[in-house]
N, C-alpha and C. Protein backbone atom coordinates (compact mmCIF):
# COMPACT_ATOMS: atom_id res chain seq x y z
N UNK A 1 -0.79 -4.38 9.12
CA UNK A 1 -1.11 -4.80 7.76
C UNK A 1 -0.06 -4.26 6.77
N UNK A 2 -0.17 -3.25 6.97
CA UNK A 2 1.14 -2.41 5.83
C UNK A 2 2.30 -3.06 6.28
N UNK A 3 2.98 -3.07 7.71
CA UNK A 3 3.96 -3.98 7.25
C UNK A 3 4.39 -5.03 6.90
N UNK A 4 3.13 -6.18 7.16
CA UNK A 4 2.90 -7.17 6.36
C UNK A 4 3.22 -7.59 5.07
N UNK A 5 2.97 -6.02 4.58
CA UNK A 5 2.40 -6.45 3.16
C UNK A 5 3.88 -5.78 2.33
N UNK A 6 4.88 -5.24 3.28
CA UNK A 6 6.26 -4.96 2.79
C UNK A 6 6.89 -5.80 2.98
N UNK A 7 6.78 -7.05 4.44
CA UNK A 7 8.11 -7.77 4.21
C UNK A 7 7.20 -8.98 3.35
N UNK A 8 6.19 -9.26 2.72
CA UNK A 8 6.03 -10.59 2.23
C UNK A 8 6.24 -9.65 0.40
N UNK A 9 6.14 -8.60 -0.11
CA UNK A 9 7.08 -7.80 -0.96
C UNK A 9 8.07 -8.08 -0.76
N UNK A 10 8.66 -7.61 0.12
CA UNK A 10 10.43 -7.99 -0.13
C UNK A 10 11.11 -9.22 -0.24
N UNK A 11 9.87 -10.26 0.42
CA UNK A 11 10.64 -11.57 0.51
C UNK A 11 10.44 -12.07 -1.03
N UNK A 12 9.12 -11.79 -2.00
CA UNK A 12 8.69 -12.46 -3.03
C UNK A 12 10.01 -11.71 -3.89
N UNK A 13 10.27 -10.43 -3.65
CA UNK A 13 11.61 -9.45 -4.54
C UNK A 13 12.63 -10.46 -4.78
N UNK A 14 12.95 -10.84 -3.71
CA UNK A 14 14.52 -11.53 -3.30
C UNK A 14 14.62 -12.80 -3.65
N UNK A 15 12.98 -13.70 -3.76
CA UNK A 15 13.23 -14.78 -4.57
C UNK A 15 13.02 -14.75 -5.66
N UNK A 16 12.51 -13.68 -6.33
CA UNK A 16 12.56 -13.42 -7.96
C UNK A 16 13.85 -13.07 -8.24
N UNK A 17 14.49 -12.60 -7.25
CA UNK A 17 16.32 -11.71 -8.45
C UNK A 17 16.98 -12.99 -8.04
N UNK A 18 16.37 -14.40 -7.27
CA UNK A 18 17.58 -15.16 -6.96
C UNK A 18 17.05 -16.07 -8.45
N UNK A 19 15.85 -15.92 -8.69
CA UNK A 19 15.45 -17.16 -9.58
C UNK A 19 15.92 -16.62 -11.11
N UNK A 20 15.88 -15.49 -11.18
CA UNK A 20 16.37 -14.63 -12.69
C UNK A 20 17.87 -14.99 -12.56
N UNK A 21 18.81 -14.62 -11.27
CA UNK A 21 19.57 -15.03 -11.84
C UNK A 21 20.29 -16.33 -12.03
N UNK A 22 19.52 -17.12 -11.79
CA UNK A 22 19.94 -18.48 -11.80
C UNK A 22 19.27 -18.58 -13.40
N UNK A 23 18.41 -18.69 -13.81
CA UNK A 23 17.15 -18.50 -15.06
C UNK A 23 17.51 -17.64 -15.92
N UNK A 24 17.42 -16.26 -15.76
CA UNK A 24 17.45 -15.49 -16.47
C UNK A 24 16.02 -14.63 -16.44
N UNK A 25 16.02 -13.86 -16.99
CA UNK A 25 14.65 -12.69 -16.60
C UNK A 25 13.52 -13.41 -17.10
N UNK A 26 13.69 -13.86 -18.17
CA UNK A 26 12.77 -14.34 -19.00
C UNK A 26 12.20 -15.86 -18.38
N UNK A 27 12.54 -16.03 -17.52
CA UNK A 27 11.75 -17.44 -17.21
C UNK A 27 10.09 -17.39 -16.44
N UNK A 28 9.53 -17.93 -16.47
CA UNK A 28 8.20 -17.56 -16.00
C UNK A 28 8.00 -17.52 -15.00
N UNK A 29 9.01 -18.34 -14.12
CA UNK A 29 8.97 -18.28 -12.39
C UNK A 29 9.14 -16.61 -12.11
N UNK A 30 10.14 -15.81 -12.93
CA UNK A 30 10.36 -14.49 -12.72
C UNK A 30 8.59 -13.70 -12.96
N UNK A 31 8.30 -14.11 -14.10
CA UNK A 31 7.12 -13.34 -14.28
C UNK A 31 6.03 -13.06 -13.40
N UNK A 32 5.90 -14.62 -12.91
CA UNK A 32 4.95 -14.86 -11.38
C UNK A 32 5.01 -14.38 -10.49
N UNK A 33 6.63 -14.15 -9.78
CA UNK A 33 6.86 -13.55 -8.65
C UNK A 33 6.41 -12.24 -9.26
N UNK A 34 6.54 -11.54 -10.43
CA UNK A 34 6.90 -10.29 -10.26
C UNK A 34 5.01 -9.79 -10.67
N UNK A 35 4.19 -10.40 -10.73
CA UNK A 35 2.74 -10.16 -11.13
C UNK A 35 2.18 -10.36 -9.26
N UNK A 36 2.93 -11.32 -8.64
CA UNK A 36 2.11 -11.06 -6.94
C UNK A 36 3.24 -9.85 -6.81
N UNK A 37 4.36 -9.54 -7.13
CA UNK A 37 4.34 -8.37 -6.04
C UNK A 37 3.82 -7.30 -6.71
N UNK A 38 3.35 -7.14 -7.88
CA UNK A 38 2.55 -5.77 -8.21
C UNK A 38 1.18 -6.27 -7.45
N UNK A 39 0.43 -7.46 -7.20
CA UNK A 39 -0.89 -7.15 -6.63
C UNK A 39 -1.03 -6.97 -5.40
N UNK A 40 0.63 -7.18 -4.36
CA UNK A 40 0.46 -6.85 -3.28
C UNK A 40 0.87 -5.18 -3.12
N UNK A 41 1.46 -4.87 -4.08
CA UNK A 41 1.74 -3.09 -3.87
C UNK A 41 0.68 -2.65 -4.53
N UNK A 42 -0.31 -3.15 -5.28
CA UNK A 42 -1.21 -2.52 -5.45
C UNK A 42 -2.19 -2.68 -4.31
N UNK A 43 -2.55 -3.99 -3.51
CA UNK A 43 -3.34 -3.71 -1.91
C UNK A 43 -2.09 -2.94 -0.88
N UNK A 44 -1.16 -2.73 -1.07
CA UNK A 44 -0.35 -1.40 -0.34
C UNK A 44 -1.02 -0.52 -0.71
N UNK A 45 -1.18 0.19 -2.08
CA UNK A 45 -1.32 1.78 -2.35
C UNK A 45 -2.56 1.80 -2.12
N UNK A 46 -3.55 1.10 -2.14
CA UNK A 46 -4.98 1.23 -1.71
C UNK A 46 -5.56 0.98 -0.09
N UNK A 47 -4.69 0.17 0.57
CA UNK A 47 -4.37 0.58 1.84
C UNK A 47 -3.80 2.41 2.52
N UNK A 48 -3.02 2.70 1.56
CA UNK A 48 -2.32 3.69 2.20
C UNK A 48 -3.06 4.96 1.67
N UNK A 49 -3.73 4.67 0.15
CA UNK A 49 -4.58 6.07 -0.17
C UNK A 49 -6.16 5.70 1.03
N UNK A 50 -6.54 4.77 1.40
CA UNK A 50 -7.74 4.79 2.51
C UNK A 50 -7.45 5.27 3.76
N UNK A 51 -6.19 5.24 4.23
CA UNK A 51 -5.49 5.90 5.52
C UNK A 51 -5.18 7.43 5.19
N UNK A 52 -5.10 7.81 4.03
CA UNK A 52 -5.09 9.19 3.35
C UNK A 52 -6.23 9.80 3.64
N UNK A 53 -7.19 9.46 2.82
CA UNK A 53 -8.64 9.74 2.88
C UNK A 53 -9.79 9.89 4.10
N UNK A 54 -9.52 9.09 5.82
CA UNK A 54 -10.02 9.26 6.39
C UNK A 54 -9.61 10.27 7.17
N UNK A 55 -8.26 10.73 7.37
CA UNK A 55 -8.29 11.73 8.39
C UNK A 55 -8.68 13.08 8.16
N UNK A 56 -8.84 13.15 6.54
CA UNK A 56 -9.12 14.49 5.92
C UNK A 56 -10.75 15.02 6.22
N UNK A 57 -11.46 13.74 5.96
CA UNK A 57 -12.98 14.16 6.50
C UNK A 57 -12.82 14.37 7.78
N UNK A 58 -12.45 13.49 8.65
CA UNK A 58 -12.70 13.99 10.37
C UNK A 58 -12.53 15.65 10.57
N UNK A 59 -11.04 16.02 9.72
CA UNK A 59 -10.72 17.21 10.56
C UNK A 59 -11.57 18.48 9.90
N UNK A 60 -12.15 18.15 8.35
CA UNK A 60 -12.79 18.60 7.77
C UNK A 60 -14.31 19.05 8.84
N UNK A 61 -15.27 17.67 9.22
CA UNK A 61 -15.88 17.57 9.86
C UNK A 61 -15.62 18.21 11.36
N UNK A 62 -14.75 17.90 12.14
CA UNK A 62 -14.29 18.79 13.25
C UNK A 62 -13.82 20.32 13.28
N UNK A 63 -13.53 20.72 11.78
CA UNK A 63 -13.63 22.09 11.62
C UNK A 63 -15.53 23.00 11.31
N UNK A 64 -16.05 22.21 11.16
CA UNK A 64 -17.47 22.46 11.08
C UNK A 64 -17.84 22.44 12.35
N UNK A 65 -17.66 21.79 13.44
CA UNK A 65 -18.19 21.39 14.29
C UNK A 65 -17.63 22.60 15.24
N UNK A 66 -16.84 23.21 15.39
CA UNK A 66 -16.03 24.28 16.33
C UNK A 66 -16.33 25.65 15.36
N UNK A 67 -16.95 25.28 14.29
CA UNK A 67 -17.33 27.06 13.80
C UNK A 67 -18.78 27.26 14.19
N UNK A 68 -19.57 25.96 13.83
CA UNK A 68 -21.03 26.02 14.79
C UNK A 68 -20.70 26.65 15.92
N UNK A 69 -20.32 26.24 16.74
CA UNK A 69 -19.91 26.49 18.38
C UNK A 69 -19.52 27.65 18.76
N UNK A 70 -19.06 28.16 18.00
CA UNK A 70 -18.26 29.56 18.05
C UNK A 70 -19.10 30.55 17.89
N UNK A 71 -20.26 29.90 16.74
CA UNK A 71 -21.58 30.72 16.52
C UNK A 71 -22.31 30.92 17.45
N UNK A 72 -22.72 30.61 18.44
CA UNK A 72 -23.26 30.06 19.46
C UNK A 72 -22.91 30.84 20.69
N UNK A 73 -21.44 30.96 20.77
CA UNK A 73 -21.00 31.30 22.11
C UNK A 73 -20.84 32.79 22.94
């Protein structure tokens, strides 16, 4: 998924700097491309902060789980 979501970014990049410079910045085709690639780096960074977020509970949780045990033994 993540890399998905970099090369269809890079491809929308490369037809926005070809259309600006044929256009100029200001044309609206530029604006378009450049509003999907902020909503696809914004489902990047919310992809990548949810891949953040799960391994921290597990090991969190697996550090609970081996101090019980230890209590125990």
């Amino acid at each position: 998924m993540r890399e998905s979501l970099l090369e269809k970014i890079e491809h929308l990049r490369q037809q926005m700097m070809e259309i600006a410079a044929e256009f100029g910045m200001d044309h609206p085709d530029v604006l378009r491309y450049s509003q999907e690639i902020d909503k696809l780096h914004n489902m990047l960074m919310e992809l990548e902060n949810a891949a953040r977020k799960k391994p921290h509970r597990r090991a969190t949780n697996s550090l609970f789980i081996l101090e019980v045990q230890a209590a125990f033994a």
